[in-house]
Protein backbone atom coordinates (compact mmCIF):
# COMPACT_ATOMS: atom_id res chain seq x y z
CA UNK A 1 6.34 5.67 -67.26
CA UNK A 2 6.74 1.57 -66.99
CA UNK A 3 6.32 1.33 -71.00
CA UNK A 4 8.96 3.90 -71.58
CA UNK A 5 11.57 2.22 -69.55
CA UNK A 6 10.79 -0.90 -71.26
CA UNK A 7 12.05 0.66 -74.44
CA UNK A 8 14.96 1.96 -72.59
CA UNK A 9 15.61 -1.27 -71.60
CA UNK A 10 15.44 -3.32 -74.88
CA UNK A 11 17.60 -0.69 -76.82
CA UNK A 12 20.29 -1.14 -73.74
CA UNK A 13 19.77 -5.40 -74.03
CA UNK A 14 21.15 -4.61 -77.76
CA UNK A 15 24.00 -2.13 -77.30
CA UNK A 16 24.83 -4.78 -74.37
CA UNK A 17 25.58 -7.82 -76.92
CA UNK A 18 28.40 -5.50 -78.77
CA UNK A 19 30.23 -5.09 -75.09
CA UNK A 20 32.32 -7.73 -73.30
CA UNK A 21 30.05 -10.06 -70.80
CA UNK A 22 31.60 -8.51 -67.57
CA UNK A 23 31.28 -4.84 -68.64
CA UNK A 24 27.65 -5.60 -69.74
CA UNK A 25 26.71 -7.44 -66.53
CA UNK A 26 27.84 -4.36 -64.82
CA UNK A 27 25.67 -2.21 -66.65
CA UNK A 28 22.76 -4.27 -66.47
CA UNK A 29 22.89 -4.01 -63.13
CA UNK A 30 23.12 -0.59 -63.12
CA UNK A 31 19.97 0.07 -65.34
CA UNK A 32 18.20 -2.22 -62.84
CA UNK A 33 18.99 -0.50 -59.57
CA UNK A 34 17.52 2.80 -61.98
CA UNK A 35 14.77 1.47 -62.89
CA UNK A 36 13.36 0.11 -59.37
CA UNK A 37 14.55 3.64 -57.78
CA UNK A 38 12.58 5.39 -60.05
CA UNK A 39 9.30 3.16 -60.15
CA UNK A 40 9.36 3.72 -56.16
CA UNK A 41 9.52 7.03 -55.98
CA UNK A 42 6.72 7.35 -58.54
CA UNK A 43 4.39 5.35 -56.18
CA UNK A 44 5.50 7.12 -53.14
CA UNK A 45 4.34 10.81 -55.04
CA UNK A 46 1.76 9.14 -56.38
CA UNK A 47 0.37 7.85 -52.27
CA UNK A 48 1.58 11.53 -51.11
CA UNK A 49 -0.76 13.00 -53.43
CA UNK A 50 -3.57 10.87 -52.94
CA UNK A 51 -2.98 11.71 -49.01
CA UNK A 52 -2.94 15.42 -49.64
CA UNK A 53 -6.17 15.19 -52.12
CA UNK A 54 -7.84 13.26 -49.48
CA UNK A 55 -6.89 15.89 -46.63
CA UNK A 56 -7.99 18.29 -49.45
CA UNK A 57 -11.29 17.30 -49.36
CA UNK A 58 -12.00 16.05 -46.27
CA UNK A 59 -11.19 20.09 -45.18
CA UNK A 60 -13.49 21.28 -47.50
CA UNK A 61 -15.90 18.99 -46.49
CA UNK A 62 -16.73 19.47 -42.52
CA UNK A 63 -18.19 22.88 -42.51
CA UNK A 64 -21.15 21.62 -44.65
CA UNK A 65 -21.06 18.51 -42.26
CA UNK A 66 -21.36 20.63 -39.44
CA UNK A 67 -24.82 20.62 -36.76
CA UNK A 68 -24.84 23.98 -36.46
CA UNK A 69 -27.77 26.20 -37.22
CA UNK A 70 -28.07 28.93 -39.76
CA UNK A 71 -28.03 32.50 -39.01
CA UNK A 72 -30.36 33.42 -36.21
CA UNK A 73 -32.76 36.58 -36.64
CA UNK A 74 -33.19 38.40 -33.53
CA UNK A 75 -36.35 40.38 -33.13
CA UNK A 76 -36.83 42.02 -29.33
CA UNK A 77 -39.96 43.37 -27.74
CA UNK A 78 -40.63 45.04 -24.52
CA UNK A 79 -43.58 43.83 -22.07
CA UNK A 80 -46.39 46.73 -22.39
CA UNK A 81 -49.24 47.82 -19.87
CA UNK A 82 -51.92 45.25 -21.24
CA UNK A 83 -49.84 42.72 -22.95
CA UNK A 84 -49.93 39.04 -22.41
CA UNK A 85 -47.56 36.66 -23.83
CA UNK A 86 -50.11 35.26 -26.74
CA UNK A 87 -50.23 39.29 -27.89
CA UNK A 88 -46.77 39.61 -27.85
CA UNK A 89 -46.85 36.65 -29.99
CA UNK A 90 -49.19 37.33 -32.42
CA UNK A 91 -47.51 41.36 -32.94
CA UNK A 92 -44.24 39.81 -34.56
CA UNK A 93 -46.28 36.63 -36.29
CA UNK A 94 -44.60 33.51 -34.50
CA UNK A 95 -46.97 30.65 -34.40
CA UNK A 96 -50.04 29.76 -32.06
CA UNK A 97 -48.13 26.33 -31.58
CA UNK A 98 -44.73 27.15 -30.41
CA UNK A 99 -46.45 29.48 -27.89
CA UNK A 100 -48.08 26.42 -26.55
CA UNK A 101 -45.09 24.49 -26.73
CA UNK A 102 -42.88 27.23 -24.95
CA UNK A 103 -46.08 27.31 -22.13
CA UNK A 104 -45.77 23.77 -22.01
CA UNK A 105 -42.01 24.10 -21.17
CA UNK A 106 -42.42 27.17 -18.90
CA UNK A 107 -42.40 24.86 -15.71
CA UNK A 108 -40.80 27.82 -13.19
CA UNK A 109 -40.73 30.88 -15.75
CA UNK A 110 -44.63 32.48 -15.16
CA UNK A 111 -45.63 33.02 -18.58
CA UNK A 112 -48.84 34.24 -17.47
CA UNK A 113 -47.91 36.84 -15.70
CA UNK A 114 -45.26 38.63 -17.68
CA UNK A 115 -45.09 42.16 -16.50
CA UNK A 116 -44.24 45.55 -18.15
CA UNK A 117 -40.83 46.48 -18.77
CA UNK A 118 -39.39 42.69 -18.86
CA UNK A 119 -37.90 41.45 -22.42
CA UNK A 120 -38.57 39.13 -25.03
CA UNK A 121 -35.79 37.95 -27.37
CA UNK A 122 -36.82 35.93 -30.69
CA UNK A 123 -34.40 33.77 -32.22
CA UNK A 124 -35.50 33.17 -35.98
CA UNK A 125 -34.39 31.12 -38.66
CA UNK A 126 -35.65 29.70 -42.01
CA UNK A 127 -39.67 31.41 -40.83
CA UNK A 128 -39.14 29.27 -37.73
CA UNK A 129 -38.60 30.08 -33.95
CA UNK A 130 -35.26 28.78 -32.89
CA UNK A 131 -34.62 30.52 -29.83
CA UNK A 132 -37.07 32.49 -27.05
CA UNK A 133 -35.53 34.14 -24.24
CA UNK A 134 -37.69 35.63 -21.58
CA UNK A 135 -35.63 38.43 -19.99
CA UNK A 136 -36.81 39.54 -15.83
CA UNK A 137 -34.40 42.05 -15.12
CA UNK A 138 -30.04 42.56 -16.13
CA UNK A 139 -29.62 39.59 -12.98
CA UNK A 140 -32.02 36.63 -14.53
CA UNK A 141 -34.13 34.96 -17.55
CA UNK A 142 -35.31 31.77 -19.01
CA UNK A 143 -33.60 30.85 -22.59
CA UNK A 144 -35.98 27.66 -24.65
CA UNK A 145 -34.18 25.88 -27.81
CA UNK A 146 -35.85 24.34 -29.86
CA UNK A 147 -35.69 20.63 -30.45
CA UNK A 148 -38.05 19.29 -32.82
CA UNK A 149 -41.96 20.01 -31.77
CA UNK A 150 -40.38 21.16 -28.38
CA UNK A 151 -38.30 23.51 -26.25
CA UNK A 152 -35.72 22.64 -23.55
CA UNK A 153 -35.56 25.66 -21.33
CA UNK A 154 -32.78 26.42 -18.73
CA UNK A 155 -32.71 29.08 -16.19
CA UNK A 156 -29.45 32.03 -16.08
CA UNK A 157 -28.78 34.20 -13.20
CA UNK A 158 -26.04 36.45 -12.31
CA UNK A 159 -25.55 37.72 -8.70
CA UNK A 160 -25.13 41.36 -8.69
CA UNK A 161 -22.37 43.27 -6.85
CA UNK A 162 -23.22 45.32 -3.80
CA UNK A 163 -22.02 48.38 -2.35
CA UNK A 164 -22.87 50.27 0.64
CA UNK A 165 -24.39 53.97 -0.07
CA UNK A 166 -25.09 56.49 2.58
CA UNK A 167 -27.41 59.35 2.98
CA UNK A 168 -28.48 61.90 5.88
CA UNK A 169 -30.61 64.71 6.34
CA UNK A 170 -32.49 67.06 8.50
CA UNK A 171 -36.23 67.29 8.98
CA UNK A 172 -37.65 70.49 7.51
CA UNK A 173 -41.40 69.56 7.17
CA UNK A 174 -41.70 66.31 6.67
CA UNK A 175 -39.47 62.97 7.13
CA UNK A 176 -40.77 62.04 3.58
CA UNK A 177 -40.32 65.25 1.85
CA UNK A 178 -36.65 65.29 3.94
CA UNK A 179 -35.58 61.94 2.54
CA UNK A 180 -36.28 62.83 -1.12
CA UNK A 181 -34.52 65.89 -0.75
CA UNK A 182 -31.44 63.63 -0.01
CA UNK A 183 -32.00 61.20 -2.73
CA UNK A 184 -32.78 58.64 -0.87
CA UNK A 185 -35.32 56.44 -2.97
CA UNK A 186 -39.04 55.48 -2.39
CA UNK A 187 -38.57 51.83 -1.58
CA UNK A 188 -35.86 52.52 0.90
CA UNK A 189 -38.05 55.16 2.31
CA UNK A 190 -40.94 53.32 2.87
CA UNK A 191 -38.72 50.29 4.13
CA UNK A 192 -37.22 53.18 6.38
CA UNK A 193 -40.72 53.78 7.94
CA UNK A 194 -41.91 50.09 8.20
CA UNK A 195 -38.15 49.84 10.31
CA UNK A 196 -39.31 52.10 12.70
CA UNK A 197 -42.87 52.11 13.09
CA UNK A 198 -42.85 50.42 16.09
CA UNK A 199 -40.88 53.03 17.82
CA UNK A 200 -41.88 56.26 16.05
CA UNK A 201 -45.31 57.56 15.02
CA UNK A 202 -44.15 59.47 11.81
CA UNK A 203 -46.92 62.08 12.13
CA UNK A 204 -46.84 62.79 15.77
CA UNK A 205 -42.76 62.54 16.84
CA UNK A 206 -40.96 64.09 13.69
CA UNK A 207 -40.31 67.73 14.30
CA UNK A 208 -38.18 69.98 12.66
CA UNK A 209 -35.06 70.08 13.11
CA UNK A 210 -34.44 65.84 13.55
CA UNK A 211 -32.19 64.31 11.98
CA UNK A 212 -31.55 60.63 10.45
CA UNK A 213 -28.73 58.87 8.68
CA UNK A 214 -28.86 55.80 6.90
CA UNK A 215 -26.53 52.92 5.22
CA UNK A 216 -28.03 50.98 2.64
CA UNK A 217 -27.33 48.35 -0.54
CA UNK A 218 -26.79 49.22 -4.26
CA UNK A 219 -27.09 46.53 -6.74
CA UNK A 220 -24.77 46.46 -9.76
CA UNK A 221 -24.35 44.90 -12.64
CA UNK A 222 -21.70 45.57 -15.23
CA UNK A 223 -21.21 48.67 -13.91
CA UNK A 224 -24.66 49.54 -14.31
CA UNK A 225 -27.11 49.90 -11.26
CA UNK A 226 -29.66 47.29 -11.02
CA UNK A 227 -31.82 47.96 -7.57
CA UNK A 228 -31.72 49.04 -4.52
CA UNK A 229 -30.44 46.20 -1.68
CA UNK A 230 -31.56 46.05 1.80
CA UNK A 231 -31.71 48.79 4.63
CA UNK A 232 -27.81 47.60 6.50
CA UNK A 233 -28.18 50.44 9.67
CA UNK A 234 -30.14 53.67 10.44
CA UNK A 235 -30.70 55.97 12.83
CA UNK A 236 -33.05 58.78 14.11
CA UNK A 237 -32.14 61.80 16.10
CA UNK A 238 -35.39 63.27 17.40
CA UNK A 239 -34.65 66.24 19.77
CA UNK A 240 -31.47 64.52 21.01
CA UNK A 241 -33.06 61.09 21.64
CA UNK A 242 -31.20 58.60 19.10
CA UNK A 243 -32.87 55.42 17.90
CA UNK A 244 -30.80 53.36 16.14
CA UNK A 245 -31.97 50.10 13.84
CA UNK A 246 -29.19 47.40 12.59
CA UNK A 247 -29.85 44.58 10.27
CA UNK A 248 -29.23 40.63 11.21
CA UNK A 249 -29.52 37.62 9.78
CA UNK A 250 -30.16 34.71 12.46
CA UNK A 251 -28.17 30.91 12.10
CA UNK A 252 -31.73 29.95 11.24
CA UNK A 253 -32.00 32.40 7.92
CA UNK A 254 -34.68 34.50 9.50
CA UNK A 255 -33.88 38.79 9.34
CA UNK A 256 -34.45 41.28 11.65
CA UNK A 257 -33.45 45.13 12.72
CA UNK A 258 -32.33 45.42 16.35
CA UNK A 259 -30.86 47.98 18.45
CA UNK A 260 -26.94 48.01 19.04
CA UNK A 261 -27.67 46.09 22.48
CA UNK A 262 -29.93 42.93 20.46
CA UNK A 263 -33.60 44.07 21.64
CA UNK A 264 -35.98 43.64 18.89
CA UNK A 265 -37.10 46.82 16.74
CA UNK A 266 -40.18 44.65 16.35
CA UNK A 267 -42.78 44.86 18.56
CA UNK A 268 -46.58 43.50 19.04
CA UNK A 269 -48.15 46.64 17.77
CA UNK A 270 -47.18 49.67 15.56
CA UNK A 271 -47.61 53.38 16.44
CA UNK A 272 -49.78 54.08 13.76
CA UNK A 273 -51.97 51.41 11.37
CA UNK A 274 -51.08 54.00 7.93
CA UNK A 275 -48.47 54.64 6.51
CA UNK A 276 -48.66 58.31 4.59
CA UNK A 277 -50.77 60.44 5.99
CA UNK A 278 -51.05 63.89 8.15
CA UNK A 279 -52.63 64.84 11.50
CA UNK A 280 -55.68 66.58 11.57
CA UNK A 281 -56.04 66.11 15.62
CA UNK A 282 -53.86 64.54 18.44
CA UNK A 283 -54.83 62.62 21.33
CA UNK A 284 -56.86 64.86 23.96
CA UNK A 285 -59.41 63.84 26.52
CA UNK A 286 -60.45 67.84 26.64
CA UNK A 287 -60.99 68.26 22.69
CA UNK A 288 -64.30 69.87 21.26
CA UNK A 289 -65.93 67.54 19.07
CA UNK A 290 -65.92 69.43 15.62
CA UNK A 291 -69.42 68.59 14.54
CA UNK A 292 -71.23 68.92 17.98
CA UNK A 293 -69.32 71.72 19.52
CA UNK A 294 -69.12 70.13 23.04
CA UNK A 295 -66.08 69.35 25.10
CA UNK A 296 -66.25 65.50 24.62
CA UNK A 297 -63.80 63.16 25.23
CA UNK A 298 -61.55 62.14 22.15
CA UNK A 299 -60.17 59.08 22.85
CA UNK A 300 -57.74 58.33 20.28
CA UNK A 301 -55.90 59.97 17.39
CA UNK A 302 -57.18 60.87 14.20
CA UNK A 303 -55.31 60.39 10.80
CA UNK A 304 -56.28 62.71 8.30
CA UNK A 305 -56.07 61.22 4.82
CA UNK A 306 -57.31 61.06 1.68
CA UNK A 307 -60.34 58.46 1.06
CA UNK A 308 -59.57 55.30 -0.23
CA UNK A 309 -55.81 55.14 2.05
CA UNK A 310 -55.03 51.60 3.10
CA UNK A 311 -55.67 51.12 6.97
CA UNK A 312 -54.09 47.88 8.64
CA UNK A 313 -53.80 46.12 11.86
CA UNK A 314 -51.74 47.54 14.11
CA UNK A 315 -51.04 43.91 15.81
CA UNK A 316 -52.64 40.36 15.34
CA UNK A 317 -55.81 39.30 17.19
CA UNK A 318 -59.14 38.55 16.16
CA UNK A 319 -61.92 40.51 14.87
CA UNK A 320 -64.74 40.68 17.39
CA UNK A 321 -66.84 43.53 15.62
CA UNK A 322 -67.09 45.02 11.82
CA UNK A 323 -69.65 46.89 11.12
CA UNK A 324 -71.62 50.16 10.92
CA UNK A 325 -73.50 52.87 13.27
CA UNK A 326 -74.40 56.61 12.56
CA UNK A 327 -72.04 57.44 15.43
CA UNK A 328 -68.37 55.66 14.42
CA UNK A 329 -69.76 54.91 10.08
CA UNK A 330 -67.90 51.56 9.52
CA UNK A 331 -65.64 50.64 12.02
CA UNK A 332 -63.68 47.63 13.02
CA UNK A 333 -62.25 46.38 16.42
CA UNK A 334 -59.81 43.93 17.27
CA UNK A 335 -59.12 42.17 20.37
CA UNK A 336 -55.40 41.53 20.77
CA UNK A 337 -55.70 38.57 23.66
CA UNK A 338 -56.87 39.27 26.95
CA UNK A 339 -54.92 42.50 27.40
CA UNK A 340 -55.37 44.77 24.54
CA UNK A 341 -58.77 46.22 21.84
CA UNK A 342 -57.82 48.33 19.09
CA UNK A 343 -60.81 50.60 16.61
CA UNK A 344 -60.79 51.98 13.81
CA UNK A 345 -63.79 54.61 12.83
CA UNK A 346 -64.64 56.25 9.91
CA UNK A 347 -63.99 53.57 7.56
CA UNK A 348 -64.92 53.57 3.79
CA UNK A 349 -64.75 49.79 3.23
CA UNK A 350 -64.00 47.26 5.35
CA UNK A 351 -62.16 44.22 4.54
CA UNK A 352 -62.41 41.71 7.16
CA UNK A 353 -65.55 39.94 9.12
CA UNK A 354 -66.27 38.98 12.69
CA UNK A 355 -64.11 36.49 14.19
CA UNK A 356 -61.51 36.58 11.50
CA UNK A 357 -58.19 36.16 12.77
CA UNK A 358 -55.66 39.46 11.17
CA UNK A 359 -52.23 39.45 11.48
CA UNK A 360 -49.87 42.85 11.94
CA UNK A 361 -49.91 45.28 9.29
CA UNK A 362 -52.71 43.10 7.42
CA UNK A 363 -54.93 45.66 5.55
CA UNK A 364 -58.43 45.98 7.15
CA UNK A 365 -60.14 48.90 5.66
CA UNK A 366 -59.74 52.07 3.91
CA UNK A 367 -59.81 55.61 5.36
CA UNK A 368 -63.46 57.37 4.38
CA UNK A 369 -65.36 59.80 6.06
CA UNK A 370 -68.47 57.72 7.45
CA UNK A 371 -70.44 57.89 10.36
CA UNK A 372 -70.05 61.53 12.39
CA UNK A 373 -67.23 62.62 10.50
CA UNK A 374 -65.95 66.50 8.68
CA UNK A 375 -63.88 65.26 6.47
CA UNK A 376 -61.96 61.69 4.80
CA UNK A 377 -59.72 60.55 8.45
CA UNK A 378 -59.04 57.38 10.58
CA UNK A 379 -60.14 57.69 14.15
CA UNK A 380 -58.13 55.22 15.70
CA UNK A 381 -57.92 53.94 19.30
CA UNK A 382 -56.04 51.41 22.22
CA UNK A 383 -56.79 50.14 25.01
CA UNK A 384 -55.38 48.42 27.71
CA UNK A 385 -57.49 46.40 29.82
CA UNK A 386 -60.51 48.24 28.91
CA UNK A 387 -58.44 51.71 29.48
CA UNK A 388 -57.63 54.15 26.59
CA UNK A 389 -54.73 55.19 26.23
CA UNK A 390 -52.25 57.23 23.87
CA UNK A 391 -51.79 55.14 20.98
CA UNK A 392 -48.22 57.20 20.78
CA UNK A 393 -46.95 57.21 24.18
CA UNK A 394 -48.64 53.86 25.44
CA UNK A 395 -45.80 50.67 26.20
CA UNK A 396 -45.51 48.30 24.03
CA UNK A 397 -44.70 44.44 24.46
CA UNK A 398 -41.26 44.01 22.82
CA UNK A 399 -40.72 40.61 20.83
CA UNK A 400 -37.82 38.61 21.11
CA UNK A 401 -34.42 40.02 21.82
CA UNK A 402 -31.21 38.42 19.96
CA UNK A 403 -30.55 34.76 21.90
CA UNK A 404 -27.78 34.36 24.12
CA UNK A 405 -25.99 31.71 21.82
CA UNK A 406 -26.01 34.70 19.45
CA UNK A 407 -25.24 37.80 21.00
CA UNK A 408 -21.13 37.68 20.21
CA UNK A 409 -22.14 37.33 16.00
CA UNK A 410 -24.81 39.79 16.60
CA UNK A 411 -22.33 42.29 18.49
CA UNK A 412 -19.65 41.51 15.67
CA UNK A 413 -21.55 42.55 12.74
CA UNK A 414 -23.00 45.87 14.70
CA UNK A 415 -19.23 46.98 15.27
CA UNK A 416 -18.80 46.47 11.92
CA UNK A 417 -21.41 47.98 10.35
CA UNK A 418 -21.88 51.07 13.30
CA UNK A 419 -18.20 51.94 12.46
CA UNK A 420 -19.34 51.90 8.60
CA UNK A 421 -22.01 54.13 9.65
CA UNK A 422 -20.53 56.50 11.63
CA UNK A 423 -17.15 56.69 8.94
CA UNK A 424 -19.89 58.03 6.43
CA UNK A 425 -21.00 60.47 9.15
CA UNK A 426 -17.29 61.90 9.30
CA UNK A 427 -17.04 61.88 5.63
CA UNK A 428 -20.10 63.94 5.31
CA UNK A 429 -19.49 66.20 8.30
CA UNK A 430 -16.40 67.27 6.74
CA UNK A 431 -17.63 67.47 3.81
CA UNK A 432 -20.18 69.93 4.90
CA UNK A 433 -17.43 72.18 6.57
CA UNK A 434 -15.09 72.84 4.50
């Protein structure tokens, strides 16, 4: 461009000579205010398009600068009955060596005791583990990225949503048989039991006819239900005498189920140290003795069940025999302070020693047929002062009632959750009549 104006420029010098001085001043001028317009404007294109090039390439350029990893591979596999995580491992190939480092990472996620049913996500790229995520339940797992000959691991939970769900029935034969019939699920059934055990002996006091209601928790998450929640407020009609059980949580964390007024559902013995099980004879100081056909005193209650049934304390104390003779088989006692003994006959194992301290509900034994016995049952007696009496009937010491300081948040949530419980009842009722 610069030599061709050049010639332009010399060719114009020459016509110039032939034209008077002012006239060719003028021009020259001219051509001169040309020539520097156009050599500008050729630099300026020629900056703008090194500008664009440069924005050209540098645009082309990040993505392949980018940190990013390729393309992860996800393989998933489901926790079996036998698996560990090393055989989990070893199924899909991933290396002896990034199971130790993942184990060596673990700190709060038990690896070791990975249960069926959980998940395990593999993240896999280039033949190498990238990602691991070790999957509990919908509500929490433990994600590990790599980094280098390591894995940094970080914990995820979601809190579910809750909603209340009611159920009631009537007792036909039994309170368990009632409950499944409706839908009310194991857990919450057993929880129902352990509620009320101090108050109701759920072989001798259900009769047909009873009645029970009961507000409990759904978990959700996602729309999709995740568990069951907590027992919120139940109650138990038996032949017109109501018992009702309402969940609090104390300033200082602790939970408990207490009747609408604050006493304490808990109390220093259950009715009865089993929890499934079926009468084969009540308490009766005038029963025959089945194997020796006499009218001998029968000082307790006997729980008919099969062998092997878990048998606990009914309260804590302290061992002071476990052991065996041809009359009781293997039998325990337990001396509950200076006031109360409590035995348990018939046994099939025991599980605790002399002097051992128990605490309530701890397991003891297991129902068996030992000793003079007909049949697999758990002969099982109290006494107070050195006195039997009916394990079912006999007063109980009560535990502590709700504190004074906090009676009026006790009372609070009861009216809440009582007018929850008896809205359902309404609901149901007219359900039922139309």
């Amino acid at each position: 461009m610069t030599k061709n104006l050049t010639q332009v420029l010399a060719q114009s010098i020459s016509i110039i000579k032939e034209i008077p001085i002012p006239h060719a001043l003028l021009i020259a001028i001219c051509i001169l205010i040309i020539w520097v317009t156009l050599d500008v404007s050729e630099s300026i294109n020629f900056r703008n398009a090194l500008k664009h090039n440069a924005i050209h390439i540098q645009l082309k350029k990040n993505p392949s600068e980018e940190l990013f990893p390729d393309e992860l591979t996800w393989f998933s596999e489901q926790i079996k009955e036998g698996d560990n995580l090393s055989t989990v491992f070893d199924r899909i190939d991933i290396s002896s060596a990034d199971l130790v480092y993942i184990m060596s990472a673990a700190k709060d996620a038990n690896l070791n005791q990975v249960l069926p049913g959980e998940s395990l996500l593999f993240g896999i790229s280039s033949n190498s583990l990238q990602e691991f995520h070790y999957i509990i339940s919908k509500s929490e797992k433990y994600i590990f990225k790599r980094k280098n000959k390591s894995f940094l691991v970080s914990h995820k939970t979601r809190t579910p949503d809750k909603f209340f769900s009611y159920r009631e029935g009537q007792i036909k034969s039994s309170f368990y048989l009632s409950a499944k019939d409706s839908h009310i699920p194991d857990n919450i059934i057993m929880e129902l039991v352990e509620i009320f055990s101090w108050d109701i002996d759920f072989v001798y006091d259900i009769r047909s006819g009873d009645s029970f209601s009961i507000l409990f928790e759904e978990k959700y998450i996602d729309g999709e239900k995740l568990s069951n929640g907590n027992v919120v407020a139940a109650t138990f009609n038996l032949r017109g005498d109501e018992i009702i059980a309402i969940r609090y949580e104390k300033s200082d964390k602790s939970v408990g189920y207490y009747s609408p007024e604050g006493v304490n559902m808990k109390k220093a013995f259950v009715r009865a140290p089993l929890d499934l099980f079926r009468i084969s004879s009540g308490f009766n100081l005038q029963r025959k003795h089945p194997i020796h056909k006499k009218i001998k005193a029968h000082r307790g209650v006997d729980y008919a069940a099969p062998t092997g049934t878990a048998v606990y304390a009914s309260g804590d104390g302290r061992v002071m025999e476990a052991g065996f003779n041809k009359f009781n088989g293997n039998y325990v006692l337990i001396e509950h302070g200076s006031t109360y003994q409590t035995k348990y006959l018939h046994l099939n194992e025991i599980f605790v020693r002399r002097n051992q301290k128990v605490k309530q509900r701890q397991k003891i034994g297991t129902v068996g047929s030992t000793g003079y016995s007909t049949g697999p049952h758990l002969h099982y007696e109290f006494l107070v002062n050195g006195i039997h009496r009916n394990p079912r009937t006999v007063n109980l010491p009560k535990a502590d009632p709700i504190s004074e300081t906090e009676i009026p948040a006790f009372k609070s949530t009861a009216k809440t959750v009582m007018r929850k419980l008896d809205l359902n009842k309404k609901k149901s009722n007219n359900v039922f009549s139309k």
